[in-house]
C-alpha atoms as a PDB file:
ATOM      1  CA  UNK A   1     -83.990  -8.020 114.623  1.00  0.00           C
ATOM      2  CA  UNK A   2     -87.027  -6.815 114.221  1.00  0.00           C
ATOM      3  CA  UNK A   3     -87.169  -6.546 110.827  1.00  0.00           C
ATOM      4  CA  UNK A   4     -87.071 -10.669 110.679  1.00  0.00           C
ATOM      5  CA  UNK A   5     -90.900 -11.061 110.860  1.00  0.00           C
ATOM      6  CA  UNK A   6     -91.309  -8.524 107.658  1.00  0.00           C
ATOM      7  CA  UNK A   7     -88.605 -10.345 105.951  1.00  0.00           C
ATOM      8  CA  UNK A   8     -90.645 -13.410 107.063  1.00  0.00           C
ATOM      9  CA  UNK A   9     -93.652 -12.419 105.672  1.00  0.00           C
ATOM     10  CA  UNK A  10     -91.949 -11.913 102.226  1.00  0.00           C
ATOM     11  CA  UNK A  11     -90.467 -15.175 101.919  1.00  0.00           C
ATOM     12  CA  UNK A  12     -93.866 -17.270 102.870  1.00  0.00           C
ATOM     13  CA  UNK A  13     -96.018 -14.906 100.429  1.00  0.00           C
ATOM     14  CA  UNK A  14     -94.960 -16.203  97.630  1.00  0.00           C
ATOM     15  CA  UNK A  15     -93.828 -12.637  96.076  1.00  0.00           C
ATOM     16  CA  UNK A  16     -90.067 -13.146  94.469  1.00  0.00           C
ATOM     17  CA  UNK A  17     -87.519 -11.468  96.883  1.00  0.00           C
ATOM     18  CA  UNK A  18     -84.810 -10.492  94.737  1.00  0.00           C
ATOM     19  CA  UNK A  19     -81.935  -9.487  97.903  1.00  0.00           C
ATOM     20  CA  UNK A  20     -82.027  -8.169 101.219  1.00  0.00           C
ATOM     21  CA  UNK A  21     -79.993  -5.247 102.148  1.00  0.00           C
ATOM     22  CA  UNK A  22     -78.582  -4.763 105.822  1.00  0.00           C
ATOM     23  CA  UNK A  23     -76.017  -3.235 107.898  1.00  0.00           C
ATOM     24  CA  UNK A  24     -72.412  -4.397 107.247  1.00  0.00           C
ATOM     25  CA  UNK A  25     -71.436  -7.094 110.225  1.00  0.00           C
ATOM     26  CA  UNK A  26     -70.461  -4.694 113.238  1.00  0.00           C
ATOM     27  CA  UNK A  27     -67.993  -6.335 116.157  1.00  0.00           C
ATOM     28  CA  UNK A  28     -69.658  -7.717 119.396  1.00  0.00           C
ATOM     29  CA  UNK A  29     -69.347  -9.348 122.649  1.00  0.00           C
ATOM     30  CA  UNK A  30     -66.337  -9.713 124.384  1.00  0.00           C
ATOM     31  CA  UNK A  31     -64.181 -11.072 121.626  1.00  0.00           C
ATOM     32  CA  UNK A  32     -65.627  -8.011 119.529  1.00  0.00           C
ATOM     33  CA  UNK A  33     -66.123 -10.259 116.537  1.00  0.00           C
ATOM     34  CA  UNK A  34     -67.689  -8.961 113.567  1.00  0.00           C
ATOM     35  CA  UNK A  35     -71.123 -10.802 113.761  1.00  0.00           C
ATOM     36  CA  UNK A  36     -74.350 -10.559 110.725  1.00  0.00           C
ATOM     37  CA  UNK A  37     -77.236  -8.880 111.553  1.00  0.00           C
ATOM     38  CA  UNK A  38     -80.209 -11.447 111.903  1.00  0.00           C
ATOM     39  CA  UNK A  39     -81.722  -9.933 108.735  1.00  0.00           C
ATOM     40  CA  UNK A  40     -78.296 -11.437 107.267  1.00  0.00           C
ATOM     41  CA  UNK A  41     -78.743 -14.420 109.168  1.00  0.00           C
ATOM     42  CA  UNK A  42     -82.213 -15.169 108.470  1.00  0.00           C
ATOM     43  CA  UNK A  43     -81.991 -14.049 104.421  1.00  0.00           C
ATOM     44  CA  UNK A  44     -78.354 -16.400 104.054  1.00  0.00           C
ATOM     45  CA  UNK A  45     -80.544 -19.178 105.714  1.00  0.00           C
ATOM     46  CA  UNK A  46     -82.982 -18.927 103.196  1.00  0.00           C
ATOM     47  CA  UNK A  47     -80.290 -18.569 100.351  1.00  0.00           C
ATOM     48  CA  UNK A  48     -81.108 -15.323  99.593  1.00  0.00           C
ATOM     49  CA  UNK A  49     -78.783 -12.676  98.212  1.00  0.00           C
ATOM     50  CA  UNK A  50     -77.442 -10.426 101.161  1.00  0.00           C
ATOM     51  CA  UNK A  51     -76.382  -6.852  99.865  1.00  0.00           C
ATOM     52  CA  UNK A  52     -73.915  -4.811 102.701  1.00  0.00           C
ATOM     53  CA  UNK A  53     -73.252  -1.799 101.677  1.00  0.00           C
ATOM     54  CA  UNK A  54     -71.058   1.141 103.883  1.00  0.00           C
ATOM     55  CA  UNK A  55     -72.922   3.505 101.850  1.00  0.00           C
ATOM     56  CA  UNK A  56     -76.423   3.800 100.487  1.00  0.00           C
ATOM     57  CA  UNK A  57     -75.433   7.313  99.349  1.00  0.00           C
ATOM     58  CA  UNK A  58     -72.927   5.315  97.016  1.00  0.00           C
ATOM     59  CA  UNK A  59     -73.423   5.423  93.059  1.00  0.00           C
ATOM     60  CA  UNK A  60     -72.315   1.860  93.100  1.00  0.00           C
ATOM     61  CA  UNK A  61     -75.066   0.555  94.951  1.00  0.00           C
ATOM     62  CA  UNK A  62     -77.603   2.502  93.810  1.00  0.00           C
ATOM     63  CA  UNK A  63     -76.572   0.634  90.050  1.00  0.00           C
ATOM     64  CA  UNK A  64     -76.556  -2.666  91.709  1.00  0.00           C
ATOM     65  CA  UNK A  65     -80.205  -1.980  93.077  1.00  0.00           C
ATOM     66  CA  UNK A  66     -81.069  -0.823  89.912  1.00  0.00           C
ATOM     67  CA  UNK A  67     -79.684  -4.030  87.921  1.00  0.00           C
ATOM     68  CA  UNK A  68     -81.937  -5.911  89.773  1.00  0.00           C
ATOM     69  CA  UNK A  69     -84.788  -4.585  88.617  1.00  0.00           C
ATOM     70  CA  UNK A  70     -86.958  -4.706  91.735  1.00  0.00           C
ATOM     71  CA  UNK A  71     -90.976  -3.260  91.659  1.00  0.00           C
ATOM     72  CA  UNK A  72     -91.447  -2.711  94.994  1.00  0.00           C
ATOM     73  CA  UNK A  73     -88.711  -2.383  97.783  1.00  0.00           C
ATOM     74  CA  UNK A  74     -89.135  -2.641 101.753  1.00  0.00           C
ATOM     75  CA  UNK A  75     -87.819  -1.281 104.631  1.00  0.00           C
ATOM     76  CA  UNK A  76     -88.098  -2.050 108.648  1.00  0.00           C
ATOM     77  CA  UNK A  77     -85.959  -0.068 111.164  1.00  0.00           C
ATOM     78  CA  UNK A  78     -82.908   0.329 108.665  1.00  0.00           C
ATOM     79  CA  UNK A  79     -82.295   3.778 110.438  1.00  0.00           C
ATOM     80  CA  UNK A  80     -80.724   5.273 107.038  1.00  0.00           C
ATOM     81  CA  UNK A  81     -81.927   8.434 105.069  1.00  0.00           C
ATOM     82  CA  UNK A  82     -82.745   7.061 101.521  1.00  0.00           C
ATOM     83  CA  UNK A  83     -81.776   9.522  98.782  1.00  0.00           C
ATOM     84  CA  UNK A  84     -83.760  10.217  95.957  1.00  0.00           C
ATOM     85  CA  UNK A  85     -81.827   8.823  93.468  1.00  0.00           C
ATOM     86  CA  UNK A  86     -82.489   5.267  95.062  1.00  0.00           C
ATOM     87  CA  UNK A  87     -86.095   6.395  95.940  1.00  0.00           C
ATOM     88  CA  UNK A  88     -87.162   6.390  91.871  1.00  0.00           C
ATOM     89  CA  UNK A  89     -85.283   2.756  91.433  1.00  0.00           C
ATOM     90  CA  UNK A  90     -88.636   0.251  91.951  1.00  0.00           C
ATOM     91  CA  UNK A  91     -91.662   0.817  90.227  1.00  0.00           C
ATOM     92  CA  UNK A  92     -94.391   1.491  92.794  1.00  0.00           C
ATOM     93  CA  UNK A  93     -91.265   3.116  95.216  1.00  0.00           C
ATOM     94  CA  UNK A  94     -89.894   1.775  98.768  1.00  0.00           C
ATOM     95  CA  UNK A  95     -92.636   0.507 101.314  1.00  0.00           C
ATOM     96  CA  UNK A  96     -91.535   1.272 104.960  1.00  0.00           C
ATOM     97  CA  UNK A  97     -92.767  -0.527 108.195  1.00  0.00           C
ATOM     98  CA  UNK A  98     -93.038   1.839 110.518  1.00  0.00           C
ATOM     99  CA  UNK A  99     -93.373   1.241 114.284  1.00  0.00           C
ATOM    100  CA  UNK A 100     -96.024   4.065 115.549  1.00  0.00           C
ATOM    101  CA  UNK A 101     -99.063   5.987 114.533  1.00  0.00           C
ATOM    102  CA  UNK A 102     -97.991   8.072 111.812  1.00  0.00           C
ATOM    103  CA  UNK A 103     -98.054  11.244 112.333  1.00  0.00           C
ATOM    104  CA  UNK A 104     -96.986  10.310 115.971  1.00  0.00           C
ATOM    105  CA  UNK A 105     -93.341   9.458 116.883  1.00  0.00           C
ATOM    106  CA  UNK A 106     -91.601  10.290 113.513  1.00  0.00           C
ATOM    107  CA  UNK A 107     -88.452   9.277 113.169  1.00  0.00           C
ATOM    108  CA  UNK A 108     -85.606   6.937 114.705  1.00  0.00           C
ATOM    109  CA  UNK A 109     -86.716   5.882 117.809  1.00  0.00           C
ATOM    110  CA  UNK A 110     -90.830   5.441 117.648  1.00  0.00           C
ATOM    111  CA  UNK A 111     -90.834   2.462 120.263  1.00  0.00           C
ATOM    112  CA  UNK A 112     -88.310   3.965 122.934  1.00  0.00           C
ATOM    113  CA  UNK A 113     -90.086   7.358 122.808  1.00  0.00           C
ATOM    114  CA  UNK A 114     -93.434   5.719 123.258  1.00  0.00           C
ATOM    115  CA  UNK A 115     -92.629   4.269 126.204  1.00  0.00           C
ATOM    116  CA  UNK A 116     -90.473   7.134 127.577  1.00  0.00           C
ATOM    117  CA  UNK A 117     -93.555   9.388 127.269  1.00  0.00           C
ATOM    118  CA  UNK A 118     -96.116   6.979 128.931  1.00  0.00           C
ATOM    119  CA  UNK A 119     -98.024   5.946 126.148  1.00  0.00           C
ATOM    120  CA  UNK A 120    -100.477   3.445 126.492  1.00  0.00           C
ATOM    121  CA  UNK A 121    -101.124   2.885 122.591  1.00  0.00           C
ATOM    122  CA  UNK A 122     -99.177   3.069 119.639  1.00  0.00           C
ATOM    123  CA  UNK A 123     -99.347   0.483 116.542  1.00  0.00           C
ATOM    124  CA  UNK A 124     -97.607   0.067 113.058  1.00  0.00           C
ATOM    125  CA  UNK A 125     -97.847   2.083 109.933  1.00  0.00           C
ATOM    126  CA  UNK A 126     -97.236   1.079 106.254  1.00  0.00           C
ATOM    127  CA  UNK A 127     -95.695   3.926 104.663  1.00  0.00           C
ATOM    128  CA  UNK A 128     -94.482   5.060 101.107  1.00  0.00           C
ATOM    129  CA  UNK A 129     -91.208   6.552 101.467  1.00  0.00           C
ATOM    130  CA  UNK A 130     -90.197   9.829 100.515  1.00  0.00           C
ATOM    131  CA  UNK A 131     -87.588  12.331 101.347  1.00  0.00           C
ATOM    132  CA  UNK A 132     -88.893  14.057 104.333  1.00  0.00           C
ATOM    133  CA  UNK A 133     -88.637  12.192 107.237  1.00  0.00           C
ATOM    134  CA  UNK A 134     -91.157   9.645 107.866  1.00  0.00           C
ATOM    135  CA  UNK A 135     -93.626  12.332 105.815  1.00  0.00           C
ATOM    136  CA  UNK A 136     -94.899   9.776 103.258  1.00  0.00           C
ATOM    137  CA  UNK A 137     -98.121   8.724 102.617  1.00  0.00           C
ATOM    138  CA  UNK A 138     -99.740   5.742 104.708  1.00  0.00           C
ATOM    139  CA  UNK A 139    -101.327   2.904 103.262  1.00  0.00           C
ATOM    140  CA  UNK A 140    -102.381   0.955 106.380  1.00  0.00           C
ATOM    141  CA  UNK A 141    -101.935   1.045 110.170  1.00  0.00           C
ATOM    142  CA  UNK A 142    -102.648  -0.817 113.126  1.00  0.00           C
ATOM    143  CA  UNK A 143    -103.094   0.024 116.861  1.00  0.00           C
ATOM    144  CA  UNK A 144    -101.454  -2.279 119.794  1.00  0.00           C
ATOM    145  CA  UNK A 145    -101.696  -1.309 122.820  1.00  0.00           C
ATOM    146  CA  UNK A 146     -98.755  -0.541 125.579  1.00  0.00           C
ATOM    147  CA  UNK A 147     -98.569  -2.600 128.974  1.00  0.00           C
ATOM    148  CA  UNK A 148     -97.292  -0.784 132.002  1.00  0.00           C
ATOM    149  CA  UNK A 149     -94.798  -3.874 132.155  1.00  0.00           C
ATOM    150  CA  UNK A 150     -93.642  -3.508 128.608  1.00  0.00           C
ATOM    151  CA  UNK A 151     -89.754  -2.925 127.632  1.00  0.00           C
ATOM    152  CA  UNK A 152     -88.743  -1.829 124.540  1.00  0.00           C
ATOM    153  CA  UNK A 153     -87.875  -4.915 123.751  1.00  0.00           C
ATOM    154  CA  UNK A 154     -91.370  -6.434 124.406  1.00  0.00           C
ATOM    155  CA  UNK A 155     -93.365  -4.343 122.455  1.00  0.00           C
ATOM    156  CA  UNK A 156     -90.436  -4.035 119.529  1.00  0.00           C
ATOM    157  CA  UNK A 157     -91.528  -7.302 119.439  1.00  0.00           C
ATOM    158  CA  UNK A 158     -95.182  -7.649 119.170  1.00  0.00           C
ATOM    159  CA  UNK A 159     -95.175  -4.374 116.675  1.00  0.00           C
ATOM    160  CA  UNK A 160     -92.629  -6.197 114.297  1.00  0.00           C
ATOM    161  CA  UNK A 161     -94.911  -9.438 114.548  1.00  0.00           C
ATOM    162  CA  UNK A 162     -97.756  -7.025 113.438  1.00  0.00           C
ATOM    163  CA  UNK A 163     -95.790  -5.304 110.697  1.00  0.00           C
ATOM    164  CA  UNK A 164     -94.953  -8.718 109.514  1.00  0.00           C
ATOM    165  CA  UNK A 165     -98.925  -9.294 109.150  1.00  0.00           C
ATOM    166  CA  UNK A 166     -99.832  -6.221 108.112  1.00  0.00           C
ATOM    167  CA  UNK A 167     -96.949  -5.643 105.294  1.00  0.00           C
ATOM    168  CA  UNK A 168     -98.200  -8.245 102.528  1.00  0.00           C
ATOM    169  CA  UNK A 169    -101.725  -7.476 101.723  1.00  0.00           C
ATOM    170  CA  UNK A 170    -101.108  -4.112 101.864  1.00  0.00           C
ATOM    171  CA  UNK A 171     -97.988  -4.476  99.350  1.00  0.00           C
ATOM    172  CA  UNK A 172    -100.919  -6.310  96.855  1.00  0.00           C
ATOM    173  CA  UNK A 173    -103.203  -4.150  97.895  1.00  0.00           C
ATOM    174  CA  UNK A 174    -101.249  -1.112  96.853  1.00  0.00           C
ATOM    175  CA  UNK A 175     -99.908  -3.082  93.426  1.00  0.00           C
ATOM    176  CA  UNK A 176    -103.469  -3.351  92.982  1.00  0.00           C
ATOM    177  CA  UNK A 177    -104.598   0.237  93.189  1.00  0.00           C
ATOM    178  CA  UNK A 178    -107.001  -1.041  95.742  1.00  0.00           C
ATOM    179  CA  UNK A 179    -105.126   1.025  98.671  1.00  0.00           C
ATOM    180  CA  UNK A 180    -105.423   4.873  97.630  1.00  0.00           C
ATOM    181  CA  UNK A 181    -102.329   6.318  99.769  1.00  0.00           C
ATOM    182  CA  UNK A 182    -103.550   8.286 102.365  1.00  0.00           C
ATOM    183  CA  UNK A 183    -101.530  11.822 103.222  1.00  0.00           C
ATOM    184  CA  UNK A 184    -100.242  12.842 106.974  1.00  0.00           C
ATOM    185  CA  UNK A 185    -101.543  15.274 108.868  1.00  0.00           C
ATOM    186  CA  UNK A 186     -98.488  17.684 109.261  1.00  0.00           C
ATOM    187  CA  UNK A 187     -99.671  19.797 112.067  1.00  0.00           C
ATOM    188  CA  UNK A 188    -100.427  16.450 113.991  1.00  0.00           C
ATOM    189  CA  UNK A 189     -96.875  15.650 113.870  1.00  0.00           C
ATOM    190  CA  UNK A 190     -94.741  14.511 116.931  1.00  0.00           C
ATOM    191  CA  UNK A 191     -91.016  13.329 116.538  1.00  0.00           C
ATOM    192  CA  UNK A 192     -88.705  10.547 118.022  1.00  0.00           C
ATOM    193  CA  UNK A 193     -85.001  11.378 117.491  1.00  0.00           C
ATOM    194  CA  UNK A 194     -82.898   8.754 118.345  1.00  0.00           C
ATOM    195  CA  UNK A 195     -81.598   8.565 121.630  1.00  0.00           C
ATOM    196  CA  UNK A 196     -79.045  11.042 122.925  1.00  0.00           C
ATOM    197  CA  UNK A 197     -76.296   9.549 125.571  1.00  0.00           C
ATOM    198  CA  UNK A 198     -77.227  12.559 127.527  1.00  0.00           C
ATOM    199  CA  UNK A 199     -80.945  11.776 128.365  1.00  0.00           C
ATOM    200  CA  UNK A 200     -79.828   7.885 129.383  1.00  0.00           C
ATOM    201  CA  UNK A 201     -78.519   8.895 132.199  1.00  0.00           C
ATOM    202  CA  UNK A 202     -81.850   8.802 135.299  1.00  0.00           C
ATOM    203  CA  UNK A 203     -82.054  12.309 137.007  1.00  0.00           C
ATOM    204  CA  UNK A 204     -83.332  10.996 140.267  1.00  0.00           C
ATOM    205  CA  UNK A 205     -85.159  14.065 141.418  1.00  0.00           C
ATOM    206  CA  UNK A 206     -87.881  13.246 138.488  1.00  0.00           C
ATOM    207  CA  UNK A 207     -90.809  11.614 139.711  1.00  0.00           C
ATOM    208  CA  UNK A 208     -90.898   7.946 139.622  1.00  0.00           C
ATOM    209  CA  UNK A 209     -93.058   7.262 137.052  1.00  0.00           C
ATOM    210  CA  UNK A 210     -91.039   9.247 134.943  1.00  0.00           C
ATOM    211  CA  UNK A 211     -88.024   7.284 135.960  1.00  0.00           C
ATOM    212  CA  UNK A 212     -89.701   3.905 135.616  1.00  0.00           C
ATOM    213  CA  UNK A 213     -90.724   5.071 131.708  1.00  0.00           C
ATOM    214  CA  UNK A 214     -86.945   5.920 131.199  1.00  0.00           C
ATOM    215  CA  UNK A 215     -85.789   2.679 132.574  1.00  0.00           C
ATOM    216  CA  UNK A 216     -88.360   0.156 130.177  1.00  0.00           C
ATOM    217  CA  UNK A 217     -88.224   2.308 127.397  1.00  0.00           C
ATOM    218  CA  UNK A 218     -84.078   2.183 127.239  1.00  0.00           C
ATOM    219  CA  UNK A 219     -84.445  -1.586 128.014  1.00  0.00           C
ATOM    220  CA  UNK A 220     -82.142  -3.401 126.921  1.00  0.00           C
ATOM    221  CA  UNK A 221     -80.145  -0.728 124.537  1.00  0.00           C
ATOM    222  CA  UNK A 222     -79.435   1.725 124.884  1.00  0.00           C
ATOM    223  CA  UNK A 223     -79.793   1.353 128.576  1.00  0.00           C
ATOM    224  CA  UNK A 224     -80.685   3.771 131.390  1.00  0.00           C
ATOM    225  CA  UNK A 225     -77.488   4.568 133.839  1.00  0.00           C
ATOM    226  CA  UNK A 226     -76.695   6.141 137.255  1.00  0.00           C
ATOM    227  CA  UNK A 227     -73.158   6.388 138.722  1.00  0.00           C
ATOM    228  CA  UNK A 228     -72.160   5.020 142.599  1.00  0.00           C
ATOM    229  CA  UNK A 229     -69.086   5.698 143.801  1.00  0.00           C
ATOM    230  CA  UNK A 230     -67.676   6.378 140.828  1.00  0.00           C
ATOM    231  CA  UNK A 231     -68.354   3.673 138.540  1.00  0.00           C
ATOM    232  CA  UNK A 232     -71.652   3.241 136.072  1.00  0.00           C
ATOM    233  CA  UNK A 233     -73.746   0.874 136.443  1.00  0.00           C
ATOM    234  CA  UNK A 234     -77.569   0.223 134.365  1.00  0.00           C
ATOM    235  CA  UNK A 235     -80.715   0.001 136.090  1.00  0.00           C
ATOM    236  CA  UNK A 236     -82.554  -2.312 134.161  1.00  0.00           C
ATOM    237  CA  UNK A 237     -85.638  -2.522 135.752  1.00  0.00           C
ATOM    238  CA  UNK A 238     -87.508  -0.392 138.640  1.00  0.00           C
ATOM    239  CA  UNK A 239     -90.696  -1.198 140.168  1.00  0.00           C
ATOM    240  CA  UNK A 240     -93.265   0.926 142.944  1.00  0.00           C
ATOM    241  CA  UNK A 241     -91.999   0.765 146.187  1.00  0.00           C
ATOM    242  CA  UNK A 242     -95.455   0.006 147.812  1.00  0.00           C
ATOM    243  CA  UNK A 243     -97.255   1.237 150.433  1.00  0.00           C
ATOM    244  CA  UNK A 244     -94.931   2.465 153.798  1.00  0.00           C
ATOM    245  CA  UNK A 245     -91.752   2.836 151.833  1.00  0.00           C
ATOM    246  CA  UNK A 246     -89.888   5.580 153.537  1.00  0.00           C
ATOM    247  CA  UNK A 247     -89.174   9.372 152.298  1.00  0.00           C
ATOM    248  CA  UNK A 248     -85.912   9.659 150.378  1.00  0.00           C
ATOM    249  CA  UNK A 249     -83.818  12.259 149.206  1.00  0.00           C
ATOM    250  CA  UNK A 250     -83.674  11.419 145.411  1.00  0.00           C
ATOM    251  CA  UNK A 251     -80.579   8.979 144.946  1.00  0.00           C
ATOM    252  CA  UNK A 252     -80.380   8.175 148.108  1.00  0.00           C
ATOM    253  CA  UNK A 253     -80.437   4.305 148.566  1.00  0.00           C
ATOM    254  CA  UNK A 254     -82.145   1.538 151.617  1.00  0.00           C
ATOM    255  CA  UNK A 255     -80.706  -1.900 151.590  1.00  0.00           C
ATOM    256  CA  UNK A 256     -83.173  -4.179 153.152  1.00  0.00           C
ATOM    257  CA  UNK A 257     -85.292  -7.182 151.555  1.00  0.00           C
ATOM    258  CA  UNK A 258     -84.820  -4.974 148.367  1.00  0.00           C
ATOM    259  CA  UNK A 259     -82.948  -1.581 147.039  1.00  0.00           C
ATOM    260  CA  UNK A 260     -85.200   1.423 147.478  1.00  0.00           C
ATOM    261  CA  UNK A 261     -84.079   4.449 145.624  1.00  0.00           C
ATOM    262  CA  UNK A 262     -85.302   8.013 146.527  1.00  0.00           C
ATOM    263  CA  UNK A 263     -87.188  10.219 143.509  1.00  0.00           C
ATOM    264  CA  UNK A 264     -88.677  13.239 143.100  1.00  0.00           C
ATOM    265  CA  UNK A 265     -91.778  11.683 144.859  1.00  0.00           C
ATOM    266  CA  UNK A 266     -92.101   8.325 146.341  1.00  0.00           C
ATOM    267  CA  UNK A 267     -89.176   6.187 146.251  1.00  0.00           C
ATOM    268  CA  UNK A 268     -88.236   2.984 143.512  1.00  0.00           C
ATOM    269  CA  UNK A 269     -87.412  -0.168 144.063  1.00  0.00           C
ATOM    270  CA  UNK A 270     -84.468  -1.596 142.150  1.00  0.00           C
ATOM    271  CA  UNK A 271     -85.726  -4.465 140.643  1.00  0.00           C
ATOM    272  CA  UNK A 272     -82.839  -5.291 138.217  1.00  0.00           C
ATOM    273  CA  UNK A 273     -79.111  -3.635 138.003  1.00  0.00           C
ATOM    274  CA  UNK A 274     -75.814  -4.183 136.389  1.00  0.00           C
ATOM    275  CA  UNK A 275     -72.811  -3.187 137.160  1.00  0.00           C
ATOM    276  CA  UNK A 276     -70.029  -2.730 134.638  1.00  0.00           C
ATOM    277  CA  UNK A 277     -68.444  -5.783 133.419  1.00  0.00           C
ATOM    278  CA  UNK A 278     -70.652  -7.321 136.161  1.00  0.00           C
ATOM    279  CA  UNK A 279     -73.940  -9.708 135.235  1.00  0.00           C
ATOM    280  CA  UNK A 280     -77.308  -8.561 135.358  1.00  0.00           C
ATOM    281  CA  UNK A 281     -78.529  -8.670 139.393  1.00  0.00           C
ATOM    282  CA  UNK A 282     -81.715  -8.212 141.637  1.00  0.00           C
ATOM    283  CA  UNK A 283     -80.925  -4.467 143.684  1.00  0.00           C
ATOM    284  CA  UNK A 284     -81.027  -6.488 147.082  1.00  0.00           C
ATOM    285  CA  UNK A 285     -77.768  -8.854 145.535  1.00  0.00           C
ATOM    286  CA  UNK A 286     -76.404  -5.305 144.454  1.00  0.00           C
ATOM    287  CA  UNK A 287     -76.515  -3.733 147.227  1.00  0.00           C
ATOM    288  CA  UNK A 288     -75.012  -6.892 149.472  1.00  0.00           C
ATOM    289  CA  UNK A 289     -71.912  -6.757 146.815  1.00  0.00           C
ATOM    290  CA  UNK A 290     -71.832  -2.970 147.042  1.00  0.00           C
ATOM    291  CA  UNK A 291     -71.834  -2.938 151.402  1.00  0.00           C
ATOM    292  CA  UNK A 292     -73.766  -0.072 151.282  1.00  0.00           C
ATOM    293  CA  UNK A 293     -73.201   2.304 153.945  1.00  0.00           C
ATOM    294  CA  UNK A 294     -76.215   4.924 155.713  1.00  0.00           C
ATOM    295  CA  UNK A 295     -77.367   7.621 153.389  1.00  0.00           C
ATOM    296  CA  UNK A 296     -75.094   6.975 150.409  1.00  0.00           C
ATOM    297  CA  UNK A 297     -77.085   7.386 146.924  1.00  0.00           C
ATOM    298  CA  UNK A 298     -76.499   7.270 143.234  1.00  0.00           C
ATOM    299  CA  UNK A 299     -75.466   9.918 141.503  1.00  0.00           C
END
């Protein structure tokens, strides 16, 4: 998805786009029905060629790319390693969107890890790709700044919109020699791995901010989790209790107008929660479903 707006860009620039290459279709929703990626959906809509492969690692595919003769390739949030092999294919290399600050946030998960930590900037780099990870040399960035309301989602969003800006005149820029590559500062480096099923899981004795920066920045996948009673359900949205909310032990749960939620430090309200198989629900219709009884908490 967010790789539309780049792919956008491309196709109103004039510059001849030669394929796109995406994921193969992957099952989803309840039926579990193999469905495109919107890359696929946007580049078939356009009558573009649409290259799947299950391998980029593959010979095969690597002499397809290479039949096509392309000077410059892109790539936004593909989440593969690209081997060398395929690296030396175009002319002036592969051109990577990437969503942070280069050297900050390296790696798979830039916008989750931005907002997990609390950041209240990041932006887009324009990268040439080489084997280390996310080590290339940048050829343009941009700051945006982070709201305290943002999701993952949200600012996914608004950094793919500036990618998609920022992706074409630095692509003619570089063909031009007019954009000298600029190299990272290793020592400056930080790193965003992608998301373990381990750390989606809200430890309630954290303090709340902390928990509020887990819940947005796992919005809407891979989702932040707590168990009740057994059973799993997402908390998809906290917010600050306010002033005279009452001292809970962390988990522990208050039903009233809304679902408070102990922390490490002042208690969270439960703005939005799902329960498996369940739609997404404000904590106050949660908690009426759930008949909450005194001093039971999440787990």
């Amino acid at each position: 998805m967010w790789a539309v707006p780049s792919l956008q860009a491309v196709l109103s620039s004039g510059l001849e786009l030669i394929a796109a290459v995406t994921n193969p279709d992957r099952p989803a929703g309840r039926g579990l029905r193999a469905r495109p990626s919107p890359v696929k959906a946007a580049a078939q809509a356009a009558g573009i060629k649409v290259l799947q492969p299950q391998s980029i690692t593959d010979p095969s595919f690597q002499g397809v790319v290479g039949a096509l003769t392309p000077e410059v390739c892109i790539v936004v949030a593909y989440g593969k390693i690209l081997p060398r092999t395929l690296l030396e294919v175009p002319d002036l290399g592969f051109i990577n969107v990437h969503f942070s600050l280069l050297p900050a946030y390296r790696g798979a998960a830039p916008v989750q890890r931005a907002l997990m930590d609390g950041a209240v900037e990041t932006g887009v780099s324009i990268m040439v790709v080489t084997e280390g990870m996310d080590e290339g040399p940048v050829l343009a960035a941009r700051a945006v700044g982070v709201s305290p309301a943002d999701t993952s989602a949200s600012l996914g969003d608004r950094l793919a919109a500036v990618g998609g800006d920022l992706l074409i005149p630095t692509v003619l820029d570089y063909a031009a020699g007019r954009v000298p590559p600029q190299p990272q500062d290793d020592r400056a480096a930080t790193y965003a791995p992608k998301i373990s099923e381990k750390e989606t899981r809200i430890d309630w004795s954290k303090p709340p901010h902390v928990i509020h920066n887990l819940v947005r920045g796992l919005e809407p996948a891979p989702g932040a989790w707590t168990t009740f009673r057994g059973r799993r359900i997402k908390i998809r949205e906290v917010a600050t209790a306010g002033e005279g909310a009452p001292a809970l032990a962390p988990g522990e749960l208050l039903a009233g107008e809304s679902l408070l939620a102990g922390t490490g430090g002042d208690p969270v309200e439960v703005a939005v929660a799902q329960s498996e198989g369940k739609r997404a629900m404000s904590g106050a219709e949660l908690a009426r479903g759930l008949r909450l009884e005194p001093s039971e908490a999440f787990g």
